[in-house]
Protein backbone atom coordinates (compact mmCIF):
# COMPACT_ATOMS: atom_id res chain seq x y z
CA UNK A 1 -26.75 79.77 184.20
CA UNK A 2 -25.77 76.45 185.26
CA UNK A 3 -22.56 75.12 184.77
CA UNK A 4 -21.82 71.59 182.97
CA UNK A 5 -18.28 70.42 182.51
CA UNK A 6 -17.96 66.99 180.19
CA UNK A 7 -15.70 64.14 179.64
CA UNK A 8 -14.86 62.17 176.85
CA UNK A 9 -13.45 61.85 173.42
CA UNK A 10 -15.09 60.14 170.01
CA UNK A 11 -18.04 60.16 168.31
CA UNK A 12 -20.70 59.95 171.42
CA UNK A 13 -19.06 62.95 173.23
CA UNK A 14 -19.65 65.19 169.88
CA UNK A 15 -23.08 64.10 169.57
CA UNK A 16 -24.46 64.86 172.98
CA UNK A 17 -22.65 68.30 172.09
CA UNK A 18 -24.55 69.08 169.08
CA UNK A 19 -27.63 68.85 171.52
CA UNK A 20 -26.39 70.25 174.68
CA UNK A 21 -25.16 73.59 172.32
CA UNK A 22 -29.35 74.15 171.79
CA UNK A 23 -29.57 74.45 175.69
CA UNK A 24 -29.27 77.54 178.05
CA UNK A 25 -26.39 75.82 179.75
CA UNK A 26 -22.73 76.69 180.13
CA UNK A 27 -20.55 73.92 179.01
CA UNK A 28 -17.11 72.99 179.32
CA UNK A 29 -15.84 70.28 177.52
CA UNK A 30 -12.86 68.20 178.20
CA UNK A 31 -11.19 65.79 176.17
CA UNK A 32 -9.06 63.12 175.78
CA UNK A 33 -5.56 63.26 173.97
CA UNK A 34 -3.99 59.92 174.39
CA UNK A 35 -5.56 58.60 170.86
CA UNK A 36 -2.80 57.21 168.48
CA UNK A 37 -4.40 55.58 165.18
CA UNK A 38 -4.72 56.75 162.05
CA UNK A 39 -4.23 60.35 161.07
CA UNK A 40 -3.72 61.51 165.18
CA UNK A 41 -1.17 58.89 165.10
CA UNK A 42 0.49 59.83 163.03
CA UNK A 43 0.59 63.32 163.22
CA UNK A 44 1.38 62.95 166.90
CA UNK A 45 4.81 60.94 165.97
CA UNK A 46 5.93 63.34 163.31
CA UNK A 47 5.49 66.32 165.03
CA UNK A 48 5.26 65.15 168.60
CA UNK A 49 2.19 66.78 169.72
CA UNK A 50 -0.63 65.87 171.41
CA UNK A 51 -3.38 63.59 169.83
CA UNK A 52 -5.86 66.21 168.06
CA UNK A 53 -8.42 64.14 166.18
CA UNK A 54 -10.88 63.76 168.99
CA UNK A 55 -10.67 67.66 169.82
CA UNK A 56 -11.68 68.67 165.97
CA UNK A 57 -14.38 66.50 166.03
CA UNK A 58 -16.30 68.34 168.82
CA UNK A 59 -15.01 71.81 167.38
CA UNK A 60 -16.74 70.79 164.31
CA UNK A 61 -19.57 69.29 166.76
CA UNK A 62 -20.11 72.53 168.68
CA UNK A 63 -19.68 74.96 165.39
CA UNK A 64 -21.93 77.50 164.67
CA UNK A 65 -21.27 78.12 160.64
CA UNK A 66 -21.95 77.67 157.12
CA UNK A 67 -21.99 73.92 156.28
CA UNK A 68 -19.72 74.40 153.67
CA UNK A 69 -16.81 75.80 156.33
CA UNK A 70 -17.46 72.26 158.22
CA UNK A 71 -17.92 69.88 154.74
CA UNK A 72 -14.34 71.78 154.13
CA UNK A 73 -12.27 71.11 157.81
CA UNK A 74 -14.14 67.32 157.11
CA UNK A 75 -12.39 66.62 154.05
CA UNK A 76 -9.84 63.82 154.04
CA UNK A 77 -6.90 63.46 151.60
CA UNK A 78 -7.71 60.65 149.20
CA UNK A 79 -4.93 60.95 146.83
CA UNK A 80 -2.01 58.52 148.03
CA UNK A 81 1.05 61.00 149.24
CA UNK A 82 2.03 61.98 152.25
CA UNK A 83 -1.51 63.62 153.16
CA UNK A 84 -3.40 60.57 152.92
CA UNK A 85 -6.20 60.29 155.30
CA UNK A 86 -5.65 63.83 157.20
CA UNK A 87 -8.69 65.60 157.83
CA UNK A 88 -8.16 69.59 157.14
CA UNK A 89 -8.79 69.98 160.74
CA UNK A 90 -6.05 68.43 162.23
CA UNK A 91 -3.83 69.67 160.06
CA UNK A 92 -4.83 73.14 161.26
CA UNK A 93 -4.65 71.59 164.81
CA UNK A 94 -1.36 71.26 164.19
CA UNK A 95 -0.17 74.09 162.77
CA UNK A 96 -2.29 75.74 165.35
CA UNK A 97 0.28 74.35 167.94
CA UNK A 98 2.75 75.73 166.50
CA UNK A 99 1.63 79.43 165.95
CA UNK A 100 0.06 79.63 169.46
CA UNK A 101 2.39 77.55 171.77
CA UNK A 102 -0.01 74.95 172.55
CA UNK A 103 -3.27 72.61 171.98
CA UNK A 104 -5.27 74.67 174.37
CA UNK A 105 -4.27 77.95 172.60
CA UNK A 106 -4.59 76.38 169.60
CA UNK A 107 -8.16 74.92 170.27
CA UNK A 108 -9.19 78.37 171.90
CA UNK A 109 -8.03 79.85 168.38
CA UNK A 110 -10.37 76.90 166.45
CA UNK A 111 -13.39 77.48 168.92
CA UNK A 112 -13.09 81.55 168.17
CA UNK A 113 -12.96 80.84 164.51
CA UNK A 114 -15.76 77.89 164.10
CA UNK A 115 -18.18 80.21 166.50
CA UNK A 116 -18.25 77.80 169.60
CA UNK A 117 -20.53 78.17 172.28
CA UNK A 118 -18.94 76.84 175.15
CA UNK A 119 -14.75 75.95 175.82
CA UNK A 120 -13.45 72.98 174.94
CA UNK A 121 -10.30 72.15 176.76
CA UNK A 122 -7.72 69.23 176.40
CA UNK A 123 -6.86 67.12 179.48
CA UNK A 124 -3.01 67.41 178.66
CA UNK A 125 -0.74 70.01 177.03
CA UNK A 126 1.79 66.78 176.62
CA UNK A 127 2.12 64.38 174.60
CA UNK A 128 0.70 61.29 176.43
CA UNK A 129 0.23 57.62 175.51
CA UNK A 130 -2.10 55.10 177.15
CA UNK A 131 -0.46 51.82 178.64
CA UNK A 132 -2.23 48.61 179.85
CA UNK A 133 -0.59 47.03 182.84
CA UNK A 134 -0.79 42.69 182.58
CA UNK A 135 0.80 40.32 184.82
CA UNK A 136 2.55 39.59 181.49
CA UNK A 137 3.89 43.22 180.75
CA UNK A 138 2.47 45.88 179.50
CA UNK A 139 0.54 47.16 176.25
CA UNK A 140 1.57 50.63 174.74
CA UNK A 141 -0.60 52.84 173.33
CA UNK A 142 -4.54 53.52 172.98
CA UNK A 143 -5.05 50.78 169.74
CA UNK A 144 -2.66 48.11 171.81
CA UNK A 145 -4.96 48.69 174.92
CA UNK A 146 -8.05 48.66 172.94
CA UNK A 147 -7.06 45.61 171.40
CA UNK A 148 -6.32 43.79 174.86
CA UNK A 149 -8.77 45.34 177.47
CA UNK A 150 -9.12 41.11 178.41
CA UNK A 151 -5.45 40.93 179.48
CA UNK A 152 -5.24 44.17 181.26
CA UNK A 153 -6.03 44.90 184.75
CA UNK A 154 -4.78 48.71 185.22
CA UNK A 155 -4.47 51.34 183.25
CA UNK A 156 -2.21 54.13 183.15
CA UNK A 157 0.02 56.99 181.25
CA UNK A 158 3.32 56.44 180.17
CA UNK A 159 4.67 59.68 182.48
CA UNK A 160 2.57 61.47 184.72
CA UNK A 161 0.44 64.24 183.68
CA UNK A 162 -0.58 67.68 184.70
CA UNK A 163 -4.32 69.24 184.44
CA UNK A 164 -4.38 72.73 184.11
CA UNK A 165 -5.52 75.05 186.59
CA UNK A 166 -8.30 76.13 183.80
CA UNK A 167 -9.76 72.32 183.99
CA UNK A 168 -8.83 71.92 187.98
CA UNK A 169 -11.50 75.62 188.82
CA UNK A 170 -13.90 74.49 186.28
CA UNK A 171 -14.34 71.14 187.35
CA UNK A 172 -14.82 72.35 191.22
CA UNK A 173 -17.23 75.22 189.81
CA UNK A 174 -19.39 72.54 188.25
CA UNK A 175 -23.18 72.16 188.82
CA UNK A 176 -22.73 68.80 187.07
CA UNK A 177 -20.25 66.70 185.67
CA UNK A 178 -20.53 64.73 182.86
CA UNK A 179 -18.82 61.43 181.70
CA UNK A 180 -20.22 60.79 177.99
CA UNK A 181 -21.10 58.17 175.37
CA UNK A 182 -17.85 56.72 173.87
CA UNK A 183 -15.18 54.20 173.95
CA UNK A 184 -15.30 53.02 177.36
CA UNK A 185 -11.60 52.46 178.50
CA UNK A 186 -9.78 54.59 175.58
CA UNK A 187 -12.14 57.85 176.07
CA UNK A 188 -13.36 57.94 179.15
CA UNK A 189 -11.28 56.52 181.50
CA UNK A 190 -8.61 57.90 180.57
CA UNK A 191 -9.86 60.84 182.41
CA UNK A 192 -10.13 59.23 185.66
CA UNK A 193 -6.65 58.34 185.59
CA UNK A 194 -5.27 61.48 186.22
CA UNK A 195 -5.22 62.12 189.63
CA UNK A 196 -5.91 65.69 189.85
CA UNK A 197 -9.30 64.76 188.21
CA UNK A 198 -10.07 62.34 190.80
CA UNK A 199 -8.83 64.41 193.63
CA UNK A 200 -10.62 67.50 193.11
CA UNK A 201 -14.10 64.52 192.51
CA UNK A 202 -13.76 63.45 195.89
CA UNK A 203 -14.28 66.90 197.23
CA UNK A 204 -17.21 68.33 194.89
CA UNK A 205 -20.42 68.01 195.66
CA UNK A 206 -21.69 68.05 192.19
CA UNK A 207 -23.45 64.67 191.01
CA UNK A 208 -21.68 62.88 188.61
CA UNK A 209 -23.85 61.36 185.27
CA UNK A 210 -22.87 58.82 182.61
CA UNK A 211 -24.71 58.93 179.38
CA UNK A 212 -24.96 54.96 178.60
CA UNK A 213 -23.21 53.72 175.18
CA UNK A 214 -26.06 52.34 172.86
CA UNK A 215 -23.96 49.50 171.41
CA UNK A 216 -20.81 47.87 173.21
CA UNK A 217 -17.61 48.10 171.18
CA UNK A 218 -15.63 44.66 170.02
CA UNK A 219 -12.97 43.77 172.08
CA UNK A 220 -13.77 46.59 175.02
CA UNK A 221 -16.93 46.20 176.38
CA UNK A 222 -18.61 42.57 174.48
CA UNK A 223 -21.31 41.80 176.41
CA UNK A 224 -21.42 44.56 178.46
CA UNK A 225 -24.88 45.76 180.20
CA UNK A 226 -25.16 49.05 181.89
CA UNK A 227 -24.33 48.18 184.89
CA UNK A 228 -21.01 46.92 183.57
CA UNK A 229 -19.97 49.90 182.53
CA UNK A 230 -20.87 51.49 185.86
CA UNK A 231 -18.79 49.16 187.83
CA UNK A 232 -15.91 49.80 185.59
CA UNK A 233 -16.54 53.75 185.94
CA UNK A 234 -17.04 53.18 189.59
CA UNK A 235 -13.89 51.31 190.18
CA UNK A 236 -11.63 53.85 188.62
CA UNK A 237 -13.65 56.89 190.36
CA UNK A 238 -12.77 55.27 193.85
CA UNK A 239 -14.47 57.41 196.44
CA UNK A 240 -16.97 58.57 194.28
CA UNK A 241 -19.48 56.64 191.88
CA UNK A 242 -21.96 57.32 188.99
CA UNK A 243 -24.89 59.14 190.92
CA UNK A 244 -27.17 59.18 187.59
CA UNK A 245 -27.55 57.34 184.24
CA UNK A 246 -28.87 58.00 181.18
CA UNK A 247 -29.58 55.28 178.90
CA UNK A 248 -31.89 54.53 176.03
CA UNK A 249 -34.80 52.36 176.65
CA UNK A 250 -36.60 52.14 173.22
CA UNK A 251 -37.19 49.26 171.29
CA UNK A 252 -34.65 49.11 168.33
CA UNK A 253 -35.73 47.35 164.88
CA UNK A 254 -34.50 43.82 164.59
CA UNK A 255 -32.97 43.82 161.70
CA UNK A 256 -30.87 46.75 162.88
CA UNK A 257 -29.35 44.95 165.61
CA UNK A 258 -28.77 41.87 163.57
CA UNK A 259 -27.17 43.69 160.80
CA UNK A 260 -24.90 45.36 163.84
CA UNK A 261 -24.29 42.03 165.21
CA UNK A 262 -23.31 40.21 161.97
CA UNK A 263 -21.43 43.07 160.44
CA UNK A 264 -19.45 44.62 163.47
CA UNK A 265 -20.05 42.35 166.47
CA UNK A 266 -21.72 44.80 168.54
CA UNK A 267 -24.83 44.41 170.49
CA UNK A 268 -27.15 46.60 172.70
CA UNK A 269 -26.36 47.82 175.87
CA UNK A 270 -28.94 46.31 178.12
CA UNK A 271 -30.46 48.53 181.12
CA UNK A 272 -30.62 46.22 183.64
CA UNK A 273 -32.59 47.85 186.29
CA UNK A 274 -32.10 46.60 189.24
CA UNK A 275 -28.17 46.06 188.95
CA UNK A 276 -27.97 49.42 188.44
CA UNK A 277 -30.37 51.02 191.32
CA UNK A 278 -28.09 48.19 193.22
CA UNK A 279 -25.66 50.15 192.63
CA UNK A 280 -26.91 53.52 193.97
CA UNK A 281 -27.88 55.14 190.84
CA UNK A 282 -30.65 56.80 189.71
CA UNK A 283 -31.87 56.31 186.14
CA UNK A 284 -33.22 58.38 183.61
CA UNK A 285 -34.00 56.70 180.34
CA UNK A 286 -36.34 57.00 177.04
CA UNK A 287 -35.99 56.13 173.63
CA UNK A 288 -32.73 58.60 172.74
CA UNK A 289 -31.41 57.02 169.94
CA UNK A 290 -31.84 57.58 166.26
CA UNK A 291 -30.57 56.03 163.00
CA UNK A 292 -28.69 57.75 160.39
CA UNK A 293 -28.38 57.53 156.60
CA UNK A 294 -26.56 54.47 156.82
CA UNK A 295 -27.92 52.93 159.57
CA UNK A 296 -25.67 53.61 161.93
CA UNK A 297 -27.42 53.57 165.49
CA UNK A 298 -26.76 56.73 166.94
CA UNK A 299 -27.91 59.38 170.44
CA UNK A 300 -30.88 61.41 169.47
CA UNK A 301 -28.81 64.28 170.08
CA UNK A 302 -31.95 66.42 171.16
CA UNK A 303 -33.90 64.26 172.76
CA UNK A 304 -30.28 63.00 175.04
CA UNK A 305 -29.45 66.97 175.86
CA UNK A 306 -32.84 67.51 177.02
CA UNK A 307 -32.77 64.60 179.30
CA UNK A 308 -29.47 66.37 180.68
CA UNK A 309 -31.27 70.08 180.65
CA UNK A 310 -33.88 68.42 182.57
CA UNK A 311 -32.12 66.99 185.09
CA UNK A 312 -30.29 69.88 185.45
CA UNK A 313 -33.08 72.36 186.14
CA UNK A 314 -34.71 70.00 188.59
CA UNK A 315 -36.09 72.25 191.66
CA UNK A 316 -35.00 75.58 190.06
């Protein structure tokens, strides 16, 4: 079976999941933990722990039980008090880290109990925070660098971080490795600044594929074509770059994208061809997007894995 390992964090990476699960594929799944709004945030300052609200998403992405189990780890407190806005999952995330000495334990405990197909893995044990390096100081933590992406020209952790030797074989084992949909320099790259990641990169031979946002994301990536995110991606990989795309070429209604651009000041990510074959990529697109119950544009979850599958099974 061949082996997949992803990176990411958000929304996009537990979407491509939900497909990639339906596929004779073994996946490993790595994520972020540098988040620090809302009910991550604060959990990770009151209990100093890792963030955990991107790593019960995907658990709840790549479950395999009764809806009612994942309606229930969904629910957020509404009532004001001090559970306002926690999700039941990452309160169980956290008391999780408690009973078993760690988010990895901790997740490996969630995965066993939700049914997951596959291991999800967090980059960091630690508790880490994002900073944005200016020529006029520095921004701390993921919202402050999402929030200034224009002023910042490196980014960084506040301490250095350690992978574990669980991520560092998988990685190297890896028929293909996977950088995901998702916030561009709060999800992703915050994988490619740990240099164990991008050491152990430069020496594999797998190809490396990014799975192209559908809509940029105000105040990261306005205006941002494909290619734009490759460079970015590119830049931080340094002796490696994106060796194949995925990105969604179908026509998406009008009114749609004028709703998205009048209501949230996003657009659509343009393919530009030949910027990104420029760049030594290969492409793969089709029309891999779908629109949910409120009209939120979203990956065709199916139709995206399948593109992966496919790639993946070339010449077998």
């Amino acid at each position: 079976m061949k082996k997949v390992i992803v990176f990411g964090g958000g929304t996009g990476l537990s979407c491509l999941l939900t497909g990639l699960k339906l596929f004779p594929v073994e996946v490993t799944t790595v994520i972020t933990v540098s988040d620090n709004g809302s009910s991550t945030g604060v959990l990770k300052e009151e209990l100093d722990i890792p963030a955990v609200g991107d790593i019960g998403k995907v658990l709840l992405a790549m479950a395999n039980v009764e809806d009612d189990a994942i309606r229930l780890l969904r629910y957020r407190f509404r009532k004001s008090g001090s559970l306002y806005n926690h999700p039941v999952r990452n309160i169980l995330l956290a008391a999780l880290i408690d009973l078993k000495g760690g988010l990895t334990e901790a997740t490996r405990y969630m995965a066993k109990i939700l049914n997951v197909k596959g291991t999800i893995l967090p980059l960091s044990e630690e508790r880490i925070e994002l900073v944005g390096e200016s020529s006029d100081g520095e921004y701390f933590g993921q919202v402050a660098v999402s929030h200034n992406i224009r002023n910042i020209r490196r980014l960084a952790y506040d301490h250095d971080i350690h992978v574990s030797k669980e991520i560092r074989d998988r990685l190297r084992e890896a028929d293909l490795v996977i950088f995901s949909p998702g916030s561009l320099y709060t999800s992703i790259l915050p994988h490619l600044i740990a240099p164990e990641i991008t050491e152990i990169l430069k020496e594999s031979s797998a190809p490396i594929m990014y799975i192209s946002n559908l809509v940029t994301q105000p105040g990261e990536t306005d205006g941002y074509s494909v290619s734009d995110h490759l460079r970015v991606l590119n830049q931080y990989l340094q002796d490696r770059h994106i060796d194949v795309v995925i990105s969604n070429d179908g026509e998406i209604d009008e009114r749609i994208q004028e709703r998205y651009l009048k209501a949230e000041n996003k657009n659509i990510v343009d393919l530009d061809r030949k910027a990104v074959e420029a760049m030594g990529a290969r492409i793969i697109s089709g029309d891999i997007f779908s629109i949910d119950e409120e009209e939120k544009i979203r990956h065709n979850a199916l139709k995206t894995a399948y593109l992966v599958f496919s790639y993946l099974m070339e010449g077998e």
